[in-house]
Structure formats: C-alpha cells, structure tokens
Protein backbone atom coordinates (compact mmCIF):
# COMPACT_ATOMS: atom_id res chain seq x y z
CA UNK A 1 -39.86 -45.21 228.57
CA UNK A 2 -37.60 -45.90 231.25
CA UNK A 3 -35.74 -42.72 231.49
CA UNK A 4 -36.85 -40.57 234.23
CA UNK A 5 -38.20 -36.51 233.18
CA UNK A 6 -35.05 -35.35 234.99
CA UNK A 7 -32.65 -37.69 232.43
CA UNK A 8 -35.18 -36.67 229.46
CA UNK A 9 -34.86 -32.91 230.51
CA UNK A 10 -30.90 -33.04 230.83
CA UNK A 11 -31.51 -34.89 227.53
CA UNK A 12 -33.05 -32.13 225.94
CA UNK A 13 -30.87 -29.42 227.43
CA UNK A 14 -27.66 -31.06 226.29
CA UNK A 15 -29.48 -30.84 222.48
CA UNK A 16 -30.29 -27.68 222.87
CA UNK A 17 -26.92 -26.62 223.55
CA UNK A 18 -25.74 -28.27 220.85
CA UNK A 19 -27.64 -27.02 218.60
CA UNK A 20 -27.59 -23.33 219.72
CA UNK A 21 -23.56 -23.14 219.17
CA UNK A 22 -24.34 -24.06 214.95
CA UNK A 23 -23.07 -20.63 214.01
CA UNK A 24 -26.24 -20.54 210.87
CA UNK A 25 -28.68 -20.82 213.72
CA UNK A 26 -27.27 -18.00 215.16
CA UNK A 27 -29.46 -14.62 214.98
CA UNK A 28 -28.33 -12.54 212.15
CA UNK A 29 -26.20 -9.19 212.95
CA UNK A 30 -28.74 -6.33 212.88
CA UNK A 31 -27.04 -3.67 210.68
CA UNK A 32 -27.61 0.15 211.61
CA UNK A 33 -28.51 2.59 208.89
CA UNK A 34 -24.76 3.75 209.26
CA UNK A 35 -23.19 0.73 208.60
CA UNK A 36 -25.25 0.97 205.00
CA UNK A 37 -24.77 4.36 203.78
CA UNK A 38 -22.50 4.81 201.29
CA UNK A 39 -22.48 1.50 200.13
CA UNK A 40 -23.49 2.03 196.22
CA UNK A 41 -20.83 4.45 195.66
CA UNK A 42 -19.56 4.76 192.54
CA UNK A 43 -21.89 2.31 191.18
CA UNK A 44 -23.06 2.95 187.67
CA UNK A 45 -26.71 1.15 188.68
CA UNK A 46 -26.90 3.89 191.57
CA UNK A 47 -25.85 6.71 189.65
CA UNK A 48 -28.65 5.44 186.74
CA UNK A 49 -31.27 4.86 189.21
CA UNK A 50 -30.91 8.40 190.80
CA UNK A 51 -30.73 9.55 187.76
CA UNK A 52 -33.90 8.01 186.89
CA UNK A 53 -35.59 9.42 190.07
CA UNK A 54 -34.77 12.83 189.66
CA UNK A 55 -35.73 12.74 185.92
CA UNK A 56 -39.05 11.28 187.04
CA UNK A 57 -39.55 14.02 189.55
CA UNK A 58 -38.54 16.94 187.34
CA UNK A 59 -41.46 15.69 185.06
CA UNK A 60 -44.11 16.31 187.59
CA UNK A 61 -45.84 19.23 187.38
CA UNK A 62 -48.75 20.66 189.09
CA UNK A 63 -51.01 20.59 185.86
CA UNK A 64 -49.83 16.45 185.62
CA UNK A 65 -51.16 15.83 189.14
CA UNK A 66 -54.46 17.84 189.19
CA UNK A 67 -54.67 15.80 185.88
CA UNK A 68 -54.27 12.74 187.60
CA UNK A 69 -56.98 13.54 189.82
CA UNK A 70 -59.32 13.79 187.63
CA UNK A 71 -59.14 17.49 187.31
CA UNK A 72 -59.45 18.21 191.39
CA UNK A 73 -57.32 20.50 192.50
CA UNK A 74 -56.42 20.88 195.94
C-alpha cells in the first residue's frame, strides 16, 4: 500500500462519480397520483374489473354480513 489516504480518497471519489452518472443507478422518477389517473381508459380489463367490483358490492347485503359474523349484528 503505497498510496497515501488522500490519493485512495480522490481514488474513491473519482469512482463514485463515475458511477453516479450510469443513468440505471439513477433514482427512479416518483410519479404523482395525477400523472396515473386515467391511465386504463378504455381498457376492456378495466372496464371488466370494475365491473366485477361493483357486481361484488351490489351482492352484499346486510343479512350476508351479519351472516358472516356469525349471526352478530352490530
């Protein structure tokens, strides 16, 4: 080891600068909700998966979750 810290440290600096300017180390964009809304428009997999949900919640009746309980209301 012959190099002195402050050659090893200016060493490790240069690498790290190098290595920090590799665009797929860079941090990834943080998207806002806005940026994402709207995106599975006019999808048929959206439209069946609503679909789907608000099926699913029509089913659900009082009786059904008192049921589910095991007969406890609230």
């Amino acid at each position: 080891m012959s190099a002195t810290l402050e050659e090893r440290v200016e060493a490790i600096e240069r690498k790290l600068a190098e290595i920090q300017t590799r665009p797929w180390l860079s941090p990834p964009v943080k998207k806002d909700w806005q940026a994402t809304v709207g995106w599975a428009n006019n999808s048929k997999l959206h439209e069946a998966a609503t679909k789907a949900g608000e099926d699913y919640r029509r089913s659900q009746t009082y009786e059904k979750e008192i049921e589910a309980r095991g007969g406890v209301g609230y």
